[in-house]
Protein backbone atom coordinates (compact mmCIF):
# COMPACT_ATOMS: atom_id res chain seq x y z
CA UNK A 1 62.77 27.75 52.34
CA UNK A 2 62.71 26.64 48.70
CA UNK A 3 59.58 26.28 46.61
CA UNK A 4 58.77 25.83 43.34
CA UNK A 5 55.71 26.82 41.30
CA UNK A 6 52.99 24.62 39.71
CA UNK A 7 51.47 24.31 36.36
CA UNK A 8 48.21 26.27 38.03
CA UNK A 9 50.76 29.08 39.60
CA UNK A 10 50.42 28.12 42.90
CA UNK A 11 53.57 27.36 45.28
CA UNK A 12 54.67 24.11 46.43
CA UNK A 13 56.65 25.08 49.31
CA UNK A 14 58.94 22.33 50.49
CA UNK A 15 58.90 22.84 54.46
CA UNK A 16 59.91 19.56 55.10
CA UNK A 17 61.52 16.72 52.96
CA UNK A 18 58.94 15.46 50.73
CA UNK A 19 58.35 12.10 49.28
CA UNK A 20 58.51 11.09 46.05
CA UNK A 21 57.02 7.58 45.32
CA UNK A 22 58.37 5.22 42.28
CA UNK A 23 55.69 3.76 40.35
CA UNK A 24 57.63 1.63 36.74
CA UNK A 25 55.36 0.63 34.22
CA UNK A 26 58.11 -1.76 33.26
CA UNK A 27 59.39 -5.13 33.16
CA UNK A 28 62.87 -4.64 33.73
CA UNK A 29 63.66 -2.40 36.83
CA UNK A 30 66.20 -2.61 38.88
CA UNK A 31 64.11 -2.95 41.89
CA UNK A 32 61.72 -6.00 41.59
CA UNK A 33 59.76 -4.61 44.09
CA UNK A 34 59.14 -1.45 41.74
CA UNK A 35 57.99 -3.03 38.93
CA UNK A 36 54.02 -3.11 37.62
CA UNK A 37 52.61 -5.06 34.92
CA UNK A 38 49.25 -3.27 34.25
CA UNK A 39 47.35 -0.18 34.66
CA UNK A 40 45.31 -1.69 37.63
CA UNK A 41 47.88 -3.05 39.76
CA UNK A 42 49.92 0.38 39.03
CA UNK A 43 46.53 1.92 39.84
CA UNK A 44 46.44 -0.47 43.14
CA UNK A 45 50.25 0.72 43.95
CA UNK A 46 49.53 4.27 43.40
CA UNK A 47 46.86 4.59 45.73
CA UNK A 48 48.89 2.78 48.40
CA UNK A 49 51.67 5.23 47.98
CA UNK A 50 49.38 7.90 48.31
CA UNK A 51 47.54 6.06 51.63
CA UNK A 52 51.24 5.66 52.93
CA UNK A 53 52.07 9.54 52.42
CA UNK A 54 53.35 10.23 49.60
CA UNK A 55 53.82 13.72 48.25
CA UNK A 56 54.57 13.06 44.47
CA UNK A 57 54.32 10.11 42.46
CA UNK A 58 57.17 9.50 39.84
CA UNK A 59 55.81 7.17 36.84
CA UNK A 60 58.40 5.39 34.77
CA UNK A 61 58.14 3.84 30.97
CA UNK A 62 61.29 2.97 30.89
CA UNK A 63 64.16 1.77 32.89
CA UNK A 64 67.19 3.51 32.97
CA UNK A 65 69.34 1.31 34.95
CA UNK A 66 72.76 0.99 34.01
CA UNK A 67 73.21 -1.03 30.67
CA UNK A 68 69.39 -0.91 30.10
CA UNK A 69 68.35 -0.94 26.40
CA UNK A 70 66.00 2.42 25.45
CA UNK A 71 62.52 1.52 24.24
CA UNK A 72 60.72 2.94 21.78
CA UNK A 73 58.49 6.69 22.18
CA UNK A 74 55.23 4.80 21.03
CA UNK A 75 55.76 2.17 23.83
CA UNK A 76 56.95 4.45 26.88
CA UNK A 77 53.89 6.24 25.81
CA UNK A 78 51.56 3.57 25.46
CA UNK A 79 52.49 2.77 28.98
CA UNK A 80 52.39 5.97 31.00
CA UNK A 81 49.67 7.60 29.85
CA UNK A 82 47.03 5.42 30.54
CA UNK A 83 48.48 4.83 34.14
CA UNK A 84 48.46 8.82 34.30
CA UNK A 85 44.68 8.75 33.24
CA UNK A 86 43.54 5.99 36.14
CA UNK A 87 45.04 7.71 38.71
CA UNK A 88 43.50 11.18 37.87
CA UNK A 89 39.86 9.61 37.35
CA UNK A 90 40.21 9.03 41.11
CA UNK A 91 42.39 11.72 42.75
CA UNK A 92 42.81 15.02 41.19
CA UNK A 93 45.24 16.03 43.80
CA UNK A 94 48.35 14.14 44.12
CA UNK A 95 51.35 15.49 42.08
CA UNK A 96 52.35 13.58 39.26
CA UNK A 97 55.96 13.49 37.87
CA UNK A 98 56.62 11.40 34.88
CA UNK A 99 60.50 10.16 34.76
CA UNK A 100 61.46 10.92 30.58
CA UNK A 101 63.64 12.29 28.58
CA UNK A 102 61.18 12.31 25.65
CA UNK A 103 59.42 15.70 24.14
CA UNK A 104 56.55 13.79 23.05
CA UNK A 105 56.16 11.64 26.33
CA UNK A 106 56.25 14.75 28.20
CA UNK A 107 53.50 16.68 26.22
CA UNK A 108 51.53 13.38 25.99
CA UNK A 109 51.91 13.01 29.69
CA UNK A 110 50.88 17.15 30.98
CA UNK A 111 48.13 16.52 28.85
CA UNK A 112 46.76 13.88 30.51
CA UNK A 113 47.34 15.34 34.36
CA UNK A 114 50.67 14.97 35.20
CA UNK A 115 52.68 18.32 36.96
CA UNK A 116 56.42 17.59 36.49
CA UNK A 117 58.78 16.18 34.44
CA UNK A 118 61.61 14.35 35.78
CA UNK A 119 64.38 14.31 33.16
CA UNK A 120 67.86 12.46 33.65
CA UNK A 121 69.62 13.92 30.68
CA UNK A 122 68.41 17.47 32.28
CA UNK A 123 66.91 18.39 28.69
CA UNK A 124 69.96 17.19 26.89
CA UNK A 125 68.77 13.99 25.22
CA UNK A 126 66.04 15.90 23.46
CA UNK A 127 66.56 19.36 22.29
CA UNK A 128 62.83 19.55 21.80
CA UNK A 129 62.09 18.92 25.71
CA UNK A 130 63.32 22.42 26.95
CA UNK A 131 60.55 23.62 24.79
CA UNK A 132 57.60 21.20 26.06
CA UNK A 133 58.48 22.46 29.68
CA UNK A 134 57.87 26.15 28.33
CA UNK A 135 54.87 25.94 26.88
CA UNK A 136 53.23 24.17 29.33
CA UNK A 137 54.88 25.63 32.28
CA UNK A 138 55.83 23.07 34.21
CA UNK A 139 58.26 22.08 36.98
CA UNK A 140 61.25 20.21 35.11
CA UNK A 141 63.66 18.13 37.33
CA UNK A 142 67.18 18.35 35.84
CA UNK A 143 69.68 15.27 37.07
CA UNK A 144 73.30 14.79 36.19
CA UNK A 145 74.35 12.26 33.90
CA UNK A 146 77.35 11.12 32.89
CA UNK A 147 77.09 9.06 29.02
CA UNK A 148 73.90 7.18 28.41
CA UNK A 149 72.06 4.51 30.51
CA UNK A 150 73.92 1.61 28.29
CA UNK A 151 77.47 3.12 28.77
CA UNK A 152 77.01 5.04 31.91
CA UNK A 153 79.05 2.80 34.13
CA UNK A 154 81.66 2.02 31.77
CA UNK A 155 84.76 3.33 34.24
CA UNK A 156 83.03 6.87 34.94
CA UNK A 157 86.17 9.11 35.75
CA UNK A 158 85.95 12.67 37.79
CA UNK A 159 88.54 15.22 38.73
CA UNK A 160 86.76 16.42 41.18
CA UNK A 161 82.57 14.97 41.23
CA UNK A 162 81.16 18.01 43.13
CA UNK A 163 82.56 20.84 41.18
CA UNK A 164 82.00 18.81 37.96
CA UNK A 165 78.23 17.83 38.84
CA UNK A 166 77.61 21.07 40.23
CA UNK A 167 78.71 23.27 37.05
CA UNK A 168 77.02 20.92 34.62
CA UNK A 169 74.10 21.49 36.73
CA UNK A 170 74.63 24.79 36.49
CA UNK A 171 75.20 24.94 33.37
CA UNK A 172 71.75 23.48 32.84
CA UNK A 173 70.00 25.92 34.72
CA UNK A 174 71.01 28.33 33.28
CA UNK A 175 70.27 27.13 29.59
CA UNK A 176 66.84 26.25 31.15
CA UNK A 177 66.70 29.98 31.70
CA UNK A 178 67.42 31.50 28.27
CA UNK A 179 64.54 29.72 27.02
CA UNK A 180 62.14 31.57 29.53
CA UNK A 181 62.00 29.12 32.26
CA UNK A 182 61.43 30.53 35.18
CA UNK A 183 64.25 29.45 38.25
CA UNK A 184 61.21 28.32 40.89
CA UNK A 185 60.18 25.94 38.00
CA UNK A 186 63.40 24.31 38.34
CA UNK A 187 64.79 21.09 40.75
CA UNK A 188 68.10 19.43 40.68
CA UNK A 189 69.34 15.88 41.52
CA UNK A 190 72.54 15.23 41.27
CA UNK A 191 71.99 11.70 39.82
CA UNK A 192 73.10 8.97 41.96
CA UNK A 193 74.38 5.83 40.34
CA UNK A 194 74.06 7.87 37.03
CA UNK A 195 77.90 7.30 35.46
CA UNK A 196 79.45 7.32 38.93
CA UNK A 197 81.38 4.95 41.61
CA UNK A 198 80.39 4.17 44.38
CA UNK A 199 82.60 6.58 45.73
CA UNK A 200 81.47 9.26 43.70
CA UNK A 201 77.86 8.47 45.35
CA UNK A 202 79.06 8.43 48.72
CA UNK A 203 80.94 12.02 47.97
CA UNK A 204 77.93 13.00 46.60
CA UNK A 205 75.74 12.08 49.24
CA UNK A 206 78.18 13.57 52.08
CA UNK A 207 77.55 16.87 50.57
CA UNK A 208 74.58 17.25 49.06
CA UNK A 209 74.46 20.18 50.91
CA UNK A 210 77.12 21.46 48.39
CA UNK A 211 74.09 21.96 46.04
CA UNK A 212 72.54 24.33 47.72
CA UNK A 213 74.01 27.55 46.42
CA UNK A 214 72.32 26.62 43.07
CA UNK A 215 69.33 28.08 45.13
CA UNK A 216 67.26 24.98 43.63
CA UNK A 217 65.13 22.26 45.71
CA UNK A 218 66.86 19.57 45.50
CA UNK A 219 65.48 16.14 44.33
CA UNK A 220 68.04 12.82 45.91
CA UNK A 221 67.20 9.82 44.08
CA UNK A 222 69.39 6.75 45.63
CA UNK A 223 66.90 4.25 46.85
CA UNK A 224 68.27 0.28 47.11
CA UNK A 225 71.06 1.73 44.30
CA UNK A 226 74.31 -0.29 44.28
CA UNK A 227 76.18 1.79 46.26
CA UNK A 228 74.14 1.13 49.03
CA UNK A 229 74.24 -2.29 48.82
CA UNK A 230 77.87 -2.10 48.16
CA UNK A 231 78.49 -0.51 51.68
CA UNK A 232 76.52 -3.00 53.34
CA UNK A 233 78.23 -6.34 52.06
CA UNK A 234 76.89 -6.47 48.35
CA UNK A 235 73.71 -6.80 49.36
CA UNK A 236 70.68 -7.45 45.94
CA UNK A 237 68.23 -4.31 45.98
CA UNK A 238 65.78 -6.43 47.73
CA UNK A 239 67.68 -6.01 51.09
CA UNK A 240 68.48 -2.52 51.18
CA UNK A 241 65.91 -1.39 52.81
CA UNK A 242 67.37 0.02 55.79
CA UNK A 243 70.49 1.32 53.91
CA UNK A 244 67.98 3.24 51.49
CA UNK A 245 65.99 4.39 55.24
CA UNK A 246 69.87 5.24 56.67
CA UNK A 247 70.13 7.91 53.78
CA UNK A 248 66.57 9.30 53.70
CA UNK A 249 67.08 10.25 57.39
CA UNK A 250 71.12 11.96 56.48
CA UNK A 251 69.58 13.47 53.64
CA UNK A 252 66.58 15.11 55.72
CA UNK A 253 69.23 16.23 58.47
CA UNK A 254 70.90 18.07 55.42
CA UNK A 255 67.73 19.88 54.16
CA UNK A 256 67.31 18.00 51.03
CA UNK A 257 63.68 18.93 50.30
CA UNK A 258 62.41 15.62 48.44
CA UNK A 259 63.79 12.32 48.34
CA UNK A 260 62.57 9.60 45.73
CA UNK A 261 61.91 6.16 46.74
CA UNK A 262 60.15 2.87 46.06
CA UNK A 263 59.01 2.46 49.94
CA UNK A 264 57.00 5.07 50.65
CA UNK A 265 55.74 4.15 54.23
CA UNK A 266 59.03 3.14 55.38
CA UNK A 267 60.50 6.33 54.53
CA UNK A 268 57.48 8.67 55.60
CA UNK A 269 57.86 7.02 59.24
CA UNK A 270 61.60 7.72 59.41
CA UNK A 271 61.44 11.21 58.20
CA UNK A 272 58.71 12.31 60.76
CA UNK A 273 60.79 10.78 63.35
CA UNK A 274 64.06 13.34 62.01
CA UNK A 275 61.41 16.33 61.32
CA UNK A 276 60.39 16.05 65.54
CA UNK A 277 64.19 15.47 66.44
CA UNK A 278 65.37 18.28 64.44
């Protein structure tokens, strides 16, 4: 059973498939649905996440979908942290992931409560942020990649997308390491929709449990992504719900211990439904 260790040293022990909710302080997700235009409506959301079960929230500045623009530090910043600072005035509890690639976000962001950082260059967009993670000992998620947000989808080309994810992730991992970062502070995701086809995805997906001999918890991010609505007709993000809900429940058959998504109660309902069939 994989775990990984907190900020505070205790274990997070991932017994079933936990959820991670998506909270964008942003204009311009992907996912209408996601996006939140102030610190009390994100406030609002985040509680209702929480109500609906979730295990982890995941706060975004900035939206990385493919051939999104970067913003600046100062305004990613300007938008987590005070999101970050109303949630832990009223629960001191739930985790708190912030989704960056920035050194700076990520210290600004520990400081002001959050447990994890969720990177999807895997600490290779900012040689500073392998650092960060090490002073402050904290979990670091490390996703695969393949180019930038803006270029990612430009004809992404594998021999072979599980051996080629897996070493880069291992790869990672192991330069995580030689900076003193302890292997149970360490998740992988394998980066869905991140410089990939849609059958790359669906590859990816079939095996996840591939993955597992990084001996890593491993994070599956593909809520109402592309290839999902690809599969079902080209449906808009909007109306893959049940697509998103199909995966969750494959994923939690294949031990995947958290999966992030931007419907938390639909997903919660599913999974306990697979944990008392299993």
């Amino acid at each position: 059973m994989n775990y990984m260790t907190l900020k505070n040293g205790e274990k997070y022990v991932f017994d079933s498939t936990k959820i991670m909710g998506i909270l964008n302080i942003t204009p311009d997700s992907f996912y209408e649905g996601s996006r939140v235009a102030s610190v009390d409506l994100a406030l609002q959301r985040a509680l209702e996440m929480i109500e609906e079960g979730a295990d982890v929230l995941d706060i975004g500045g900035e939206s990385t979908r493919p051939g999104s623009e970067p913003i600046t530090e100062d305004e990613e910043i300007e938008r987590v942290i005070p999101i970050i600072e109303a949630i832990r005035k009223v629960n001191k509890e739930i985790l708190i992931s912030v989704d960056t690639y920035r050194a700076k976000t990520a210290e600004y962001s520990i400081k002001a409560g959050a447990d994890i950082i969720n990177d999807i260059s895997a600490m290779t967009f900012d040689d500073d942020m392998v650092n960060v993670v090490k002073k402050y000992d904290v979990p670091v998620i490390l996703m695969h990649i393949k180019g930038t947000p803006k270029n990612m989808q430009n004809n992404p080309y594998y021999d072979d997308v599980l051996k080629e994810v897996y070493d880069f992730l291992k790869e990672r991992i192991e330069y995580a390491k030689s900076f003193g970062i302890e292997k149970d502070k360490i998740i992988i995701d394998p980066g869905i929709g991140f410089g990939k086809l849609l059958e790359h995805n669906i590859e990816l997906i079939k095996n996840i449990d591939y993955f597992d001999e990084l001996g890593c918890p491993i994070l599956l991010a593909h809520s109402r992504k592309s290839s999902i609505g690809a599969v079902l007709g080209n449906l808009p993000p909007k109306d893959r719900l049940e697509g998103t809900i199909a995966v969750s429940c494959f994923a939690a058959l294949k031990g995947v211990d958290m999966i992030r998504v931007h419907d938390v109660k639909e997903n919660k309902r599913a999974l306990k439904m697979i944990e008392v069939l299993r």
